[in-house]
N, C-alpha and C. Protein backbone atom coordinates (compact mmCIF):
# COMPACT_ATOMS: atom_id res chain seq x y z
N UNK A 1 102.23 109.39 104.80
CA UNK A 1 101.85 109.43 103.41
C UNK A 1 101.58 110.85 102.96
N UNK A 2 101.23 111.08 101.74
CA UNK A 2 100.60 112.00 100.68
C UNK A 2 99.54 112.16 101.51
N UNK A 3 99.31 113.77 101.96
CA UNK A 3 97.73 114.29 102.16
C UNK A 3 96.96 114.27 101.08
N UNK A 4 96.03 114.16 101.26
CA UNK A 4 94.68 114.07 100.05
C UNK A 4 93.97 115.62 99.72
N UNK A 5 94.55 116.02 98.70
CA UNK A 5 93.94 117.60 98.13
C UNK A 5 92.42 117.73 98.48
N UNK A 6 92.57 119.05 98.89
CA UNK A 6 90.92 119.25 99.62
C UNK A 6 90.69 119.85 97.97
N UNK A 7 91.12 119.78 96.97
CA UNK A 7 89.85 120.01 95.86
C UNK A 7 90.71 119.12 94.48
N UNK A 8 89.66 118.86 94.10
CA UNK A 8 90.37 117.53 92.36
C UNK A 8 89.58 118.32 91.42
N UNK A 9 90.16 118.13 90.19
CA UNK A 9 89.90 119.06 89.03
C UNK A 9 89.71 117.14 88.29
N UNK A 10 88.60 116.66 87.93
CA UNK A 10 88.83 115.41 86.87
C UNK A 10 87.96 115.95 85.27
N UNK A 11 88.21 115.19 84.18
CA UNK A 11 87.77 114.99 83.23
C UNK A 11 86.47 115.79 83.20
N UNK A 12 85.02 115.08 83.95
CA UNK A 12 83.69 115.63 84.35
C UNK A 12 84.07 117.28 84.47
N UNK A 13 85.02 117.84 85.15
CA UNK A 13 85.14 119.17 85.79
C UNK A 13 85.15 119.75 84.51
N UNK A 14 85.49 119.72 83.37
CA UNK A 14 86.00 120.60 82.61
C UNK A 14 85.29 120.30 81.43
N UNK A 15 85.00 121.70 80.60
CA UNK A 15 84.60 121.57 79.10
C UNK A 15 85.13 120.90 77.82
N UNK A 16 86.80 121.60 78.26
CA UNK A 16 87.34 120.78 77.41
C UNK A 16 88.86 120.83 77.95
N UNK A 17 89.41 119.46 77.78
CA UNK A 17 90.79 119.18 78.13
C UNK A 17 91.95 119.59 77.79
N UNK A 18 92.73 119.01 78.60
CA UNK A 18 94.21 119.29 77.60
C UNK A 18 94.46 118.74 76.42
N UNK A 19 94.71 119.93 75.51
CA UNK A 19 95.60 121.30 75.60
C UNK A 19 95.19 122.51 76.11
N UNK A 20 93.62 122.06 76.18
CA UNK A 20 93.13 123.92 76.40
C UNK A 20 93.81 124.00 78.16
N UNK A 21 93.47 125.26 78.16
CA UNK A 21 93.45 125.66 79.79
C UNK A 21 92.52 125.21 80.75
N UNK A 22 91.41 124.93 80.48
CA UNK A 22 90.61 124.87 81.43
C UNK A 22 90.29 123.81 82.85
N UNK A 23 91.08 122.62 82.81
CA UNK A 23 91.85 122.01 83.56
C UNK A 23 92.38 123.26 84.80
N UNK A 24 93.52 123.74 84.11
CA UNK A 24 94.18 124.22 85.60
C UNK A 24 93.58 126.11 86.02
N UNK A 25 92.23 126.41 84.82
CA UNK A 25 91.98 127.62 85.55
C UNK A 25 91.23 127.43 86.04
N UNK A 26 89.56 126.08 86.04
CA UNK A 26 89.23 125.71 86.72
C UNK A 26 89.68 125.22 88.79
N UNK A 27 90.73 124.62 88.21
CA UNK A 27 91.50 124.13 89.28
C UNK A 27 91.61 125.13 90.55
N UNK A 28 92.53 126.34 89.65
CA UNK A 28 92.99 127.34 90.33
C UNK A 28 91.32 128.34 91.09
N UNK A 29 90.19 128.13 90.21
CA UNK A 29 89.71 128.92 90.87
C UNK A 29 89.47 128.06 92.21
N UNK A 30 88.38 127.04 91.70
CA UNK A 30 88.16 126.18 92.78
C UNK A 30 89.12 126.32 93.84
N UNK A 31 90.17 126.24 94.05
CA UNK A 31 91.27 126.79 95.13
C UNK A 31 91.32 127.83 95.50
N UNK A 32 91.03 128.56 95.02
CA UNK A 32 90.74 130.03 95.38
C UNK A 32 92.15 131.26 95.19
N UNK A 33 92.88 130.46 94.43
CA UNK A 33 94.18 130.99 94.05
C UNK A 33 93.85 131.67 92.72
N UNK A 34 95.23 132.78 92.37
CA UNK A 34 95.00 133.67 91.13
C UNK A 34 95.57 132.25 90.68
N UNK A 35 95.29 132.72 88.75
CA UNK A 35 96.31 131.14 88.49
C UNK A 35 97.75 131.65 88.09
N UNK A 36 97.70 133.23 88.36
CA UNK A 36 99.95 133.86 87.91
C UNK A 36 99.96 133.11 89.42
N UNK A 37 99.61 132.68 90.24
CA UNK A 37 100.00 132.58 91.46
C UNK A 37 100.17 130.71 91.38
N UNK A 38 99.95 130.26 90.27
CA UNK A 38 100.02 128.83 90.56
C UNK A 38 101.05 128.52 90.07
N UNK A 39 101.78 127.07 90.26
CA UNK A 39 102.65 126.57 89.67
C UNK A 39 102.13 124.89 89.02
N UNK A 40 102.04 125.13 87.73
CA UNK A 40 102.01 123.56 86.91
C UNK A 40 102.44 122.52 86.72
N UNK A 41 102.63 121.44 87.61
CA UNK A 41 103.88 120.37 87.07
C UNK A 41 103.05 119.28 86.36
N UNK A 42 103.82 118.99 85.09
CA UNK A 42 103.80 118.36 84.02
C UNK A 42 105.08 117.16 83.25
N UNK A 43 104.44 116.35 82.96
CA UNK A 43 105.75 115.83 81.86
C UNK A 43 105.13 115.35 80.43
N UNK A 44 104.35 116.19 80.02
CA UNK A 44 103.88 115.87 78.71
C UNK A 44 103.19 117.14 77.95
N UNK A 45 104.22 117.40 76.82
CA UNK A 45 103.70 118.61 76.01
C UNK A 45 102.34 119.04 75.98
N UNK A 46 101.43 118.53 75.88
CA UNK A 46 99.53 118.43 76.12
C UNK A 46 99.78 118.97 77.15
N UNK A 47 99.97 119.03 78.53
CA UNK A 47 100.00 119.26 79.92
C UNK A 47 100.68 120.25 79.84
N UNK A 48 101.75 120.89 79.00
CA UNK A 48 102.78 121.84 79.39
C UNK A 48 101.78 122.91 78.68
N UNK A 49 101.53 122.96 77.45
CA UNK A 49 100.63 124.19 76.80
C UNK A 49 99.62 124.04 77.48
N UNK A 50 99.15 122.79 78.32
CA UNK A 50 97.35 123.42 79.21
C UNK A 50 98.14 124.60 80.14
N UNK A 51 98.90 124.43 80.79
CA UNK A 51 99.22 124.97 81.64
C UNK A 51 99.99 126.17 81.54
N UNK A 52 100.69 126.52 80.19
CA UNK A 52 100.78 127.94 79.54
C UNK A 52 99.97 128.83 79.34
N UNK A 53 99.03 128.09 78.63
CA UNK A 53 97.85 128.53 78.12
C UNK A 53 97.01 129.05 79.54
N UNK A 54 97.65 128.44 80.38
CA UNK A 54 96.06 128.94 81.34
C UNK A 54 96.71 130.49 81.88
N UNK A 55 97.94 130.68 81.89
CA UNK A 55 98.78 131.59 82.86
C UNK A 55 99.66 131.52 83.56
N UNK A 56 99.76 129.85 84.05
CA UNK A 56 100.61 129.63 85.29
C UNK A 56 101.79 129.08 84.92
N UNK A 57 102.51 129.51 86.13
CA UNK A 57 104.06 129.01 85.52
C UNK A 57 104.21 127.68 85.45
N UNK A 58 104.89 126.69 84.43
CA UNK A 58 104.87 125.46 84.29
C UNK A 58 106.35 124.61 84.30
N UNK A 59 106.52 123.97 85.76
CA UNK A 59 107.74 123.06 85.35
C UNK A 59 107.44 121.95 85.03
N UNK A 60 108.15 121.55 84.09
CA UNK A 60 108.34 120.34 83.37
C UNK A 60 108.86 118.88 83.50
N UNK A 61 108.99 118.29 84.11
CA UNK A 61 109.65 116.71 84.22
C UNK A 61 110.11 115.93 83.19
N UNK A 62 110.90 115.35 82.74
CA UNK A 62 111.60 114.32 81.58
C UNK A 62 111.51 113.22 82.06
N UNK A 63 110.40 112.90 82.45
CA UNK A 63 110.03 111.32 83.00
C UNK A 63 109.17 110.72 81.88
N UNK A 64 108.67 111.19 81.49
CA UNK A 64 107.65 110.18 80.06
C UNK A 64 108.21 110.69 78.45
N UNK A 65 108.85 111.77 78.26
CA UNK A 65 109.24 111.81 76.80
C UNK A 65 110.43 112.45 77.00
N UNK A 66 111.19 112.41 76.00
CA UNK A 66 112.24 113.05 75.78
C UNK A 66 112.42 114.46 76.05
N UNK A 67 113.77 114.73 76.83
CA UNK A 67 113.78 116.32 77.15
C UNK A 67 113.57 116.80 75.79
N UNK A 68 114.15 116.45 74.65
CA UNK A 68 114.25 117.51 73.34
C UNK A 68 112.84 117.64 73.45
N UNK A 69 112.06 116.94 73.81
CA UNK A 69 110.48 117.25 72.75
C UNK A 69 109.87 118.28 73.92
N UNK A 70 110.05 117.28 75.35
CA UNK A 70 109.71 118.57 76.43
C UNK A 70 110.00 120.28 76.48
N UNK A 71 111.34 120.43 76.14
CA UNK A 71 111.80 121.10 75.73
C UNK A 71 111.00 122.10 74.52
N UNK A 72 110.80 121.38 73.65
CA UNK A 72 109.76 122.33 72.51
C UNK A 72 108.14 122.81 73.05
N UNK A 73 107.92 122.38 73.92
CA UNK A 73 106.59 122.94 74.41
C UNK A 73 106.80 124.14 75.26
N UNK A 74 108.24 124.42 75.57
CA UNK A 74 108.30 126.05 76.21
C UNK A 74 108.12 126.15 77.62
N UNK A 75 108.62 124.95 78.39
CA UNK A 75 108.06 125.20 79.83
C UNK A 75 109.00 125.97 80.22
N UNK A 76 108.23 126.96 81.45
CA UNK A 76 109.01 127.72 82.42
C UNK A 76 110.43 127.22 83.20
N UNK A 77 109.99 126.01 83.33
CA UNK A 77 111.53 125.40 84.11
C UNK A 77 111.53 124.14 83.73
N UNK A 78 112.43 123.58 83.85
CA UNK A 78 112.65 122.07 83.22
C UNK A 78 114.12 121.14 84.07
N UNK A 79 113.09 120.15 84.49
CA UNK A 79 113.93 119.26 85.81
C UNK A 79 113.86 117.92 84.96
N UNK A 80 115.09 117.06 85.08
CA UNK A 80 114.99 115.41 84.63
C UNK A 80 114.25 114.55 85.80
N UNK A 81 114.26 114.86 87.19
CA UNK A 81 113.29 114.26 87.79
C UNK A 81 112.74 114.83 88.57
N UNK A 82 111.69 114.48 89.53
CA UNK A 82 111.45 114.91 90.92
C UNK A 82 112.06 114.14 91.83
């Protein structure tokens, strides 16, 4: 199976959610990573600007909305699946 992340970023963790950043710069510190050093995966515009917004590079998935709209949120890379 899936190993279980030695650190979770939930709802409680953060001031305020997506769209802001603070989700994945939280995240990133708690990890102890820079966040230019992280990578974001997302499939929902909300999720793609948290994850602009924070610094880190963001690929994108076309699993819950349409590439066109995915597409308008500006992600770094953009895949139809995993």
């Amino acid at each position: 199976g899936i190993p279980i992340p030695p650190v979770f970023v939930t709802a409680d963790d953060v001031p305020r959610g997506k769209p802001f950043p603070d989700p994945y710069l939280i995240g990133a510190e708690k990890s102890g990573v820079k966040i230019e050093n992280c990578l974001v995966v997302e499939d929902a515009p909300t999720g793609i600007a948290s994850g602009k917004a924070s610094g880190a590079k963001v690929l994108a998935v076309c699993t819950s909305h349409t590439k066109e709209r995915v597409q308008k949120a500006e992600p770094d890379y953009l895949v139809d699946d995993l």
